[in-house]
Structure formats: C-alpha cells, structure tokens
N, C-alpha and C. Protein backbone atom coordinates (compact mmCIF):
# COMPACT_ATOMS: atom_id res chain seq x y z
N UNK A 1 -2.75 1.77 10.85
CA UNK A 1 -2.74 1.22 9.54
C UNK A 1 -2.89 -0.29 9.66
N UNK A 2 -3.70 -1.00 8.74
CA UNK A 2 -3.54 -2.09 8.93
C UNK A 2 -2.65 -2.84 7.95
N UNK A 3 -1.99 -3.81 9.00
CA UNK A 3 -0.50 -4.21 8.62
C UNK A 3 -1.12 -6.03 8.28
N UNK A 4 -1.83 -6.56 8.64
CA UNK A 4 -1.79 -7.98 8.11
C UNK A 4 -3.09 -8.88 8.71
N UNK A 5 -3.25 -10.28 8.86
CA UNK A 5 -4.11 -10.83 8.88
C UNK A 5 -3.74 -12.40 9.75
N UNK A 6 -3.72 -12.65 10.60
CA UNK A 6 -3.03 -13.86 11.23
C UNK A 6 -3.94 -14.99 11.84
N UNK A 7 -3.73 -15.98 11.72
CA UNK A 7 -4.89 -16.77 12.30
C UNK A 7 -6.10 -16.68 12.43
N UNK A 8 -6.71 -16.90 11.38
CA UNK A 8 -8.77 -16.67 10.78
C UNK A 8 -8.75 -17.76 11.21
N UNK A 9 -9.94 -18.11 11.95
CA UNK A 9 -10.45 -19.13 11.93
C UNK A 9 -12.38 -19.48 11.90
N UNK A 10 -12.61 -19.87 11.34
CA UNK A 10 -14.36 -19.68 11.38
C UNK A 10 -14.89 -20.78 12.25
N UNK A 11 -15.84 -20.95 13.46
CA UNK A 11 -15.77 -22.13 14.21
C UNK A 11 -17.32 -22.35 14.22
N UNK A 12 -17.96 -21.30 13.68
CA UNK A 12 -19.44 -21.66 13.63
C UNK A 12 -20.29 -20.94 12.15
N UNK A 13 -21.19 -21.60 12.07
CA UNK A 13 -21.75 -20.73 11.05
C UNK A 13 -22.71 -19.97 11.20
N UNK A 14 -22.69 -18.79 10.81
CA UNK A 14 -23.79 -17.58 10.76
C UNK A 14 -24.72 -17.44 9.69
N UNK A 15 -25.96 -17.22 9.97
CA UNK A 15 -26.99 -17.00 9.11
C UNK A 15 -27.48 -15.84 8.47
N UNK A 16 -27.88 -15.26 7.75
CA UNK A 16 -28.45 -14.23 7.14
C UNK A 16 -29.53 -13.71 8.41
N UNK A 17 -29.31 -11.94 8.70
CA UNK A 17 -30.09 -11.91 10.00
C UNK A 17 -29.58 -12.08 11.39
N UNK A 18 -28.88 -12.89 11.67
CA UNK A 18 -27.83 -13.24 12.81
C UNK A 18 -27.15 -11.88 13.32
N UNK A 19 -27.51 -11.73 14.72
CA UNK A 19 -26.91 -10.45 15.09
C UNK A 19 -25.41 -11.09 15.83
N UNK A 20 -24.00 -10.28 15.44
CA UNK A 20 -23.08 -10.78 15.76
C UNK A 20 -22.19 -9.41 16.45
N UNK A 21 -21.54 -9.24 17.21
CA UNK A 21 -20.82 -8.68 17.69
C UNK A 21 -19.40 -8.84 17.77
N UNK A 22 -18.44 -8.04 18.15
CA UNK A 22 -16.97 -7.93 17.94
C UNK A 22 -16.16 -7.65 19.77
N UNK A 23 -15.53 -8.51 19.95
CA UNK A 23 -14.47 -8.02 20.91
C UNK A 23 -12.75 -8.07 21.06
N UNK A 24 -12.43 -7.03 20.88
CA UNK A 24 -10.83 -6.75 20.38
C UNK A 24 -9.87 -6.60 21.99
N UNK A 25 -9.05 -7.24 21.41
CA UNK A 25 -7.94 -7.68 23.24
C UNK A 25 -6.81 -7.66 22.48
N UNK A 26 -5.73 -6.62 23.28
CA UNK A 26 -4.47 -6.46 22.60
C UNK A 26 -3.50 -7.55 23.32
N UNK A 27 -3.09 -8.70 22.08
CA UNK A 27 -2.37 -9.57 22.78
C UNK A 27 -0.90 -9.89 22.64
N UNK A 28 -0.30 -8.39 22.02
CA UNK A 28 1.13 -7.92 22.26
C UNK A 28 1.13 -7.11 21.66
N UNK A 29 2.43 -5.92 21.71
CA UNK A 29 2.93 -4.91 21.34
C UNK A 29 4.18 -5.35 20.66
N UNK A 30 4.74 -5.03 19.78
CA UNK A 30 6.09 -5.11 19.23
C UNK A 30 6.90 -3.62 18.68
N UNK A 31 7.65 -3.73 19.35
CA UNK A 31 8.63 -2.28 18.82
C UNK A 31 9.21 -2.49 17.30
N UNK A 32 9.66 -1.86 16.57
CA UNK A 32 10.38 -1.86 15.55
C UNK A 32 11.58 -0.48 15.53
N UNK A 33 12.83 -0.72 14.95
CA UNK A 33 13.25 -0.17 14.83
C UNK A 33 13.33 1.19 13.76
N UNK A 34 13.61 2.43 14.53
CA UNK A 34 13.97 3.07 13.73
C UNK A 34 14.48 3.36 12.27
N UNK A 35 14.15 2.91 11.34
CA UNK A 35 14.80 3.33 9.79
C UNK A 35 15.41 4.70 9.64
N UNK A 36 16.51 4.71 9.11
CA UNK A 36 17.29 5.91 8.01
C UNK A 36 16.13 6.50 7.94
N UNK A 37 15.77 7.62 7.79
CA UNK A 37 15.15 9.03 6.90
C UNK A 37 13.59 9.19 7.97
N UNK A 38 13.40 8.24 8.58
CA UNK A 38 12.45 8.16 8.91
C UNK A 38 11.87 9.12 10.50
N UNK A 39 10.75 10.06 10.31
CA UNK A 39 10.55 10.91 11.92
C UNK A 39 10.13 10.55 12.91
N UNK A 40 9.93 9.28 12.61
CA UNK A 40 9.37 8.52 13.73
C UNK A 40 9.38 7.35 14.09
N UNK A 41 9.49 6.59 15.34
CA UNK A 41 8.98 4.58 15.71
C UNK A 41 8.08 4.36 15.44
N UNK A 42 7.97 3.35 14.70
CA UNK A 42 6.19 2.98 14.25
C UNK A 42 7.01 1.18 15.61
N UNK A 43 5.47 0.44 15.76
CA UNK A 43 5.73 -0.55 16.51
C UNK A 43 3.97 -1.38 15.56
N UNK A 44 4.19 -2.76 16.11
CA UNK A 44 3.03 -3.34 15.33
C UNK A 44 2.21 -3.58 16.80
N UNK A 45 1.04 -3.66 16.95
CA UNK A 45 0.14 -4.51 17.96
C UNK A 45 -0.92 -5.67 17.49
N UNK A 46 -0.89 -6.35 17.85
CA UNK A 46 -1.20 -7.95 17.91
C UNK A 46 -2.62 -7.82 17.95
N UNK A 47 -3.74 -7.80 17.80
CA UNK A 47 -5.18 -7.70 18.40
C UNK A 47 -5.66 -9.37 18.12
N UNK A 48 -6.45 -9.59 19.51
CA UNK A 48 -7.04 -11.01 19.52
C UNK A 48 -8.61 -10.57 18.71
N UNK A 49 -9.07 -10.70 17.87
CA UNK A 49 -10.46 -10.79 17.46
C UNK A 49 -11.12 -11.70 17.80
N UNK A 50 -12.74 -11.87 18.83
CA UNK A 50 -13.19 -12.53 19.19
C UNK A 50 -14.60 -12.08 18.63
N UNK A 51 -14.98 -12.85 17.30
CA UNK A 51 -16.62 -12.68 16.80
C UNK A 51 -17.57 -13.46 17.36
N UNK A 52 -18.68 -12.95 18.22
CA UNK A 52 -19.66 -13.69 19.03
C UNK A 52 -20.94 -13.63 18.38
N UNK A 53 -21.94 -14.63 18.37
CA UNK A 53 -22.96 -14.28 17.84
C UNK A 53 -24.17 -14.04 19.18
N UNK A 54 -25.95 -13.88 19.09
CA UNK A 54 -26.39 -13.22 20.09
C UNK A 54 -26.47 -14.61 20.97
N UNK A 55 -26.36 -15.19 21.34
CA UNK A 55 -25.87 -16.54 22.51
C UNK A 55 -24.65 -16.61 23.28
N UNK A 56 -23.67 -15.55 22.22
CA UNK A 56 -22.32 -15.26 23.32
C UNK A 56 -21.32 -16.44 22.70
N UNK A 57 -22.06 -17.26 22.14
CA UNK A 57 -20.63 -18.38 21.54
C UNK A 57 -20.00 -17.67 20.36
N UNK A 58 -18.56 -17.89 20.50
CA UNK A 58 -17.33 -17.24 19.59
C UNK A 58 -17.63 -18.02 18.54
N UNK A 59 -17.98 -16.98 17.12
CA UNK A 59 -18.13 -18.16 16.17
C UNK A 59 -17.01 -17.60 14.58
N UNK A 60 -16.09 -16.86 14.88
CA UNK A 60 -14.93 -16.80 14.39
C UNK A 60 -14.07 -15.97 15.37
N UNK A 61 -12.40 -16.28 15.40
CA UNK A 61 -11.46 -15.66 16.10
C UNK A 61 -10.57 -15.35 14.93
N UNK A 62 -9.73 -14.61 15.22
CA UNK A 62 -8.78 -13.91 14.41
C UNK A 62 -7.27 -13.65 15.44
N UNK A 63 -6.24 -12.74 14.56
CA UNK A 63 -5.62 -12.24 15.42
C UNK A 63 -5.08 -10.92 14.10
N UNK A 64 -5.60 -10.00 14.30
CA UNK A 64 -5.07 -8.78 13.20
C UNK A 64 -4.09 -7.99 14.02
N UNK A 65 -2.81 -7.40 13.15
CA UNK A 65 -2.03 -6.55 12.90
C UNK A 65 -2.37 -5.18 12.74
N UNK A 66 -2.19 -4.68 13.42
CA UNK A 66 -2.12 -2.73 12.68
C UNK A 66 -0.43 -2.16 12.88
N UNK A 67 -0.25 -1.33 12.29
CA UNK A 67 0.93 -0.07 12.56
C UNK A 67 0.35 0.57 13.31
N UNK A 68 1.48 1.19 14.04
CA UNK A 68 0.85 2.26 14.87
C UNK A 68 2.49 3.37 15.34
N UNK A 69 2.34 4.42 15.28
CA UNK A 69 2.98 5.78 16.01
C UNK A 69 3.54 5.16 17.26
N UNK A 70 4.80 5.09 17.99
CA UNK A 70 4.65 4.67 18.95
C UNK A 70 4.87 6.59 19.92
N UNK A 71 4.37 6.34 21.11
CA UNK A 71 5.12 7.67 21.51
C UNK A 71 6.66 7.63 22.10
N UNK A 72 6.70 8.88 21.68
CA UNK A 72 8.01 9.47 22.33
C UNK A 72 8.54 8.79 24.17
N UNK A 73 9.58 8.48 23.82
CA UNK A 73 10.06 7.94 25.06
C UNK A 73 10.60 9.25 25.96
C-alpha cells in the first residue's frame, strides 16, 4: 500500500518525448507494532527513487513509503 511521499526533488528537466527510466533501492525497513484487533505486523519500507533520463543522469530522486505484511517470525 502506498503509505506517503518523502523527499521529491526535480534536478533536471524533461522534455516531451524524453525516454526516462526508474530505479528503486530499499533504503530501510521499519517494524511497527502490533495494534489491538489487528491479524497481523504491517512494517513501512523506505524506497530510494532514482529517475534517469536516456544519458543515465538522475533527473528527479524521491524517497516513497509503502505498507507492507511483514512475515511471520
């Protein structure tokens, strides 16, 4: 699930046509606790977003949030 939006940053500009690509790097895990009523650990993970255009220069970074299931210990 996606849980939030953290540090956008845009560092270049893209054109109409511009072929751009995506590379996602998990740059932490966080546990959360258990809630009352609840069947399961959910935990959040951190993802580094690195948007490249076709030259390979990063021309926005991010850092997005999801939920996630954690497994059973």
């Amino acid at each position: 699930m996606n849980y939030g939006l953290e540090e956008c940053r845009f560092v270049k500009p893209v054109y109409p046509g511009a072929t751009i690509g995506v590379r996602l790097t998990v740059k932490e895990k966080v546990a959360q606790e258990k809630r009352e009523g609840e069947d399961y650990t959910k935990g959040i993970v951190k993802w580094l977003v690195d948007i490249y255009d076709e030259t390979g220069e990063t021309v926005a970074i991010a850092t997005i949030l999801t939920m996630v299931k954690m497994k059973d210990a």
